[in-house]
Protein backbone atom coordinates (compact mmCIF):
# COMPACT_ATOMS: atom_id res chain seq x y z
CA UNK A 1 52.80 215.41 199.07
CA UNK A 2 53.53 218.83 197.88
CA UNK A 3 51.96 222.19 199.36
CA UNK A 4 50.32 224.35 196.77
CA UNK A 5 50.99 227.72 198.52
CA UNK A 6 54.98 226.57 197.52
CA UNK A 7 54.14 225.94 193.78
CA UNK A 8 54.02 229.00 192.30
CA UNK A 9 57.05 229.92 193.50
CA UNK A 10 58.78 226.81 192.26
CA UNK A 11 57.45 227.10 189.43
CA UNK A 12 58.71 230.36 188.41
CA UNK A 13 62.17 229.24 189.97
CA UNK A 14 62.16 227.09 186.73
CA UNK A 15 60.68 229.32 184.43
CA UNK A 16 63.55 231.60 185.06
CA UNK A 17 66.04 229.05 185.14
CA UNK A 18 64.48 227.66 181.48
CA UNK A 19 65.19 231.22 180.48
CA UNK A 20 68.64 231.92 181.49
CA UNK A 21 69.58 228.22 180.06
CA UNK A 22 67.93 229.37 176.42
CA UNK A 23 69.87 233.01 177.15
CA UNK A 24 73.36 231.58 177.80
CA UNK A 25 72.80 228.75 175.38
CA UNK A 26 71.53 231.74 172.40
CA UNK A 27 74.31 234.45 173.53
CA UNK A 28 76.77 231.07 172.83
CA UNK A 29 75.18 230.29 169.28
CA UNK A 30 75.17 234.01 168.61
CA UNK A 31 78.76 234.01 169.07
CA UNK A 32 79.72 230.82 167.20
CA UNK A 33 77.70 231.75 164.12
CA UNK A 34 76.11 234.92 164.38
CA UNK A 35 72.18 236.02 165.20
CA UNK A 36 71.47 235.88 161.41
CA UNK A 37 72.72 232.11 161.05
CA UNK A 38 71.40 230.92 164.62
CA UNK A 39 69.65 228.47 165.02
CA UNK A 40 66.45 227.86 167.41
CA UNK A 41 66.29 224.01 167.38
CA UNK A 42 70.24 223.58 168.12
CA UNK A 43 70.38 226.39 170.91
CA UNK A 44 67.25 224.82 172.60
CA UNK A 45 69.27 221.72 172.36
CA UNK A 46 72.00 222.91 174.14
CA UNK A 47 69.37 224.53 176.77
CA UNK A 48 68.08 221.14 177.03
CA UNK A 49 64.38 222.35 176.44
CA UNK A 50 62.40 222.32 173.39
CA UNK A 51 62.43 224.61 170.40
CA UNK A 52 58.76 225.79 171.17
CA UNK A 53 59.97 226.30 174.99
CA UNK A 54 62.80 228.86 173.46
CA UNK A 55 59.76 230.53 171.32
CA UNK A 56 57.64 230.90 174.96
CA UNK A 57 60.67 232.70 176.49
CA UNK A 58 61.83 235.18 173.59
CA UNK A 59 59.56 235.08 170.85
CA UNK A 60 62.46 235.89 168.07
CA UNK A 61 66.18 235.81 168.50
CA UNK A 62 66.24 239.48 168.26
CA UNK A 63 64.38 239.41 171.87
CA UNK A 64 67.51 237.55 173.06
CA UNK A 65 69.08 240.65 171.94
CA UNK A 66 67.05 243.02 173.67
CA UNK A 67 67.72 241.15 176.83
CA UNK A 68 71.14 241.14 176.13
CA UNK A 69 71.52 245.35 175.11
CA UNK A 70 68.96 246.05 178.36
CA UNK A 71 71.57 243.90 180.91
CA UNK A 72 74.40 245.48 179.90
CA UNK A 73 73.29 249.26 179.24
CA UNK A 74 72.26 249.02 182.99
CA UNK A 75 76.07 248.89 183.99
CA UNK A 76 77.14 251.44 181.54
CA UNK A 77 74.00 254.13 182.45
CA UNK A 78 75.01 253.40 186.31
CA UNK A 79 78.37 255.01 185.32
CA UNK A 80 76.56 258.22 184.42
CA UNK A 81 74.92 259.14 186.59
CA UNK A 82 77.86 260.10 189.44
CA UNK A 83 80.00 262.24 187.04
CA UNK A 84 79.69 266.07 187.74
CA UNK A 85 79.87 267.44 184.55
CA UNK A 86 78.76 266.69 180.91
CA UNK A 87 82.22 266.37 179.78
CA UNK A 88 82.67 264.04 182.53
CA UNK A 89 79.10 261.78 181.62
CA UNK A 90 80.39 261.73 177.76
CA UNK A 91 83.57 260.39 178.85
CA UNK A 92 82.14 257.55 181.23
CA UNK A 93 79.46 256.75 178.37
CA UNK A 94 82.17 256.13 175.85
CA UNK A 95 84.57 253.83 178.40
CA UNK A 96 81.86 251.92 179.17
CA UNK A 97 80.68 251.16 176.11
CA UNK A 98 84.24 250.36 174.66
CA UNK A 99 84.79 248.09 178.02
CA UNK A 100 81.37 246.75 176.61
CA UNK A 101 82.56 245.52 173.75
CA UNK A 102 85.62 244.10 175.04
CA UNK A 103 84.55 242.37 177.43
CA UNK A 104 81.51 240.53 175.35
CA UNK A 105 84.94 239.76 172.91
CA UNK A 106 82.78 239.43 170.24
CA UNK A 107 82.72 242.98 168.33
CA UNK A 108 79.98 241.51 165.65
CA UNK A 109 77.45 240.57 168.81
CA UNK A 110 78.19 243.99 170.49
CA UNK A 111 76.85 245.90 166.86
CA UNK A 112 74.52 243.37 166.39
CA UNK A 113 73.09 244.33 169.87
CA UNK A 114 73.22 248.26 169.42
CA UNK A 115 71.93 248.05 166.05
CA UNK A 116 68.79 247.46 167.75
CA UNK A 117 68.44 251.45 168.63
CA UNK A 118 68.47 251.70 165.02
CA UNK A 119 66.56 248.73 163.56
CA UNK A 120 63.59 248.66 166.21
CA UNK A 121 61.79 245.87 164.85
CA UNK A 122 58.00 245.79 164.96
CA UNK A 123 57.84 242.95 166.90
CA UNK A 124 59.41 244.12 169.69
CA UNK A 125 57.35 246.80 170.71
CA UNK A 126 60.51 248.58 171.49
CA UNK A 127 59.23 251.86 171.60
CA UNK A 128 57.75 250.82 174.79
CA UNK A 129 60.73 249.58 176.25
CA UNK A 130 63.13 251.56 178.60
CA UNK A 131 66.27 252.32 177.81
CA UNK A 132 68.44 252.76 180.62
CA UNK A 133 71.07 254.60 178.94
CA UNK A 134 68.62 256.79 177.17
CA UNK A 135 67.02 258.03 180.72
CA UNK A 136 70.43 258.70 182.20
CA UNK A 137 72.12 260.43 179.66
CA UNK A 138 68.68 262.93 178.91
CA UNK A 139 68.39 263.26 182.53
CA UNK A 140 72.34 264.19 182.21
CA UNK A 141 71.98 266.73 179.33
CA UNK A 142 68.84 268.46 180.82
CA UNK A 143 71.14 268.97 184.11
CA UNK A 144 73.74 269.93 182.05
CA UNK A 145 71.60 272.23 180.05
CA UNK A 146 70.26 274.16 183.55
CA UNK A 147 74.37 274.50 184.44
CA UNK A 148 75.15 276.15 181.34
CA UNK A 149 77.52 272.61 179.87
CA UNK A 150 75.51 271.58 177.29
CA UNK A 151 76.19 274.12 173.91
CA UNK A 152 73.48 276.55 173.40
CA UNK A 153 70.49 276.14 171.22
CA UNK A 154 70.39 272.16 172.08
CA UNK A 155 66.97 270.64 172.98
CA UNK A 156 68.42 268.25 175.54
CA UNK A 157 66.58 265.51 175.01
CA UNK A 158 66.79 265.44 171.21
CA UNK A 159 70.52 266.08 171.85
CA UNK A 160 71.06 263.16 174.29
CA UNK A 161 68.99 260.68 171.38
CA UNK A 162 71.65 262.16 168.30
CA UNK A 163 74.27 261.90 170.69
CA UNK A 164 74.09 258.22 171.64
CA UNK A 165 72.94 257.36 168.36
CA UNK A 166 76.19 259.33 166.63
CA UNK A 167 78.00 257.14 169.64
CA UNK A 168 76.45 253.92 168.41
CA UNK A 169 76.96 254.93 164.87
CA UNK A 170 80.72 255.04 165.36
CA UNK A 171 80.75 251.91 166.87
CA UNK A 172 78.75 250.25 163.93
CA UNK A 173 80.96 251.73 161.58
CA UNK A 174 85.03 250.56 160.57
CA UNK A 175 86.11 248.81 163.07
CA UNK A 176 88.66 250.72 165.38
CA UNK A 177 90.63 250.83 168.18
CA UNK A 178 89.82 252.03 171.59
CA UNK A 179 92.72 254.85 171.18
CA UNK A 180 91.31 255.41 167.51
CA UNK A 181 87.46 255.51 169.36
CA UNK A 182 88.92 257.46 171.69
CA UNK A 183 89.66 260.40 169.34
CA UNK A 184 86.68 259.76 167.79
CA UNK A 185 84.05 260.42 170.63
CA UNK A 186 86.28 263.57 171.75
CA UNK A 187 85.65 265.08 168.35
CA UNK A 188 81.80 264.10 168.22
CA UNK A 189 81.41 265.41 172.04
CA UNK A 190 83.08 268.64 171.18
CA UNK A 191 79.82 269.10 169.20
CA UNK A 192 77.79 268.99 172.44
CA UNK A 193 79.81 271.01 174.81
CA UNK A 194 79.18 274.81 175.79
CA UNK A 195 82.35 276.49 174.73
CA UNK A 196 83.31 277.55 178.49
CA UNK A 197 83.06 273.77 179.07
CA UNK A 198 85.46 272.53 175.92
């Protein structure tokens, strides 16, 4: 005989389990074949659910995606917020974005998952979702903007946004490597700095 004050909470124990199955199990497919050329039935295979349990838990593949960018941004927008100076937030933001995509070793998932910034897909009400590296690295520029860092005659906000999106538009571009990156964001974040600070 089973209690029902326990239920709920077993239940959701295997509704999140369910989920991180399908998540592992799409995250693999995604990196055997791509997002385009997934497919549902065979990752929910793999998850041992069913195809419509995969659709309850991320309605499109691109959702798997969202998960995927929100996770990791969390590590890389942690990194921000201790540095003490804009020159110092620029430089975590690009190391932990190029330790990003090493370490998901597949450089076609890693665009895939910051060409959502750009794409933003109607169904995933994205506009409404928070992006942890957006709300670090504004909060960043407005305190660099008070100290005099950030160059003058930059919104901060609307300089953080082209900033990370220049960022991610580098990475989406040729591929490179980190040395060649390297040079890359200190030429882009030259743009942003306050001559005093460059």
């Amino acid at each position: 005989m089973s209690f029902p004050a326990a239920l709920p909470g077993r239940r959701q124990r295997q509704v999140d389990s369910t989920r991180k199955l399908l998540f592992e199990a799409a995250i693999a497919e995604f990196r055997r074949v791509g997002v385009s050329r997934a497919c549902v039935a065979r990752l929910a295979r793999e998850a041992g659910v069913s195809r419509p349990s995969f659709y309850f838990h991320f309605p499109t593949k691109e959702h798997v995606l969202l998960e995927l960018q929100w996770l990791e941004e969390r590590a890389v927008a942690s990194r921000l917020e201790p540095a003490l100076s804009l020159r110092a937030v620029l430089h975590e933001l690009a190391e932990g974005l190029i330790e990003l995509e090493s370490r998901l070793g597949d450089a076609e998932l890693f665009r895939d998952m910051i060409a959502i910034y750009a794409r933003r897909p109607a169904d995933l009400a994205i506009d409404d979702q928070s992006f942890p590296i957006v709300e670090s690295l504004v909060r960043q520029f407005q305190r660099a903007a008070a100290c005099g860092e950030l160059r003058a005659g930059l919104e901060p906000e609307a300089a953080a946004r082209v900033c990370l999106t220049s960022v991610f538009g580098l990475f989406m571009g040729l591929p490179s490597d980190p040395a060649q990156r390297r040079a890359d964001f200190g030429l882009l974040f030259s743009l942003y700095l306050a001559e005093k600070a460059t």
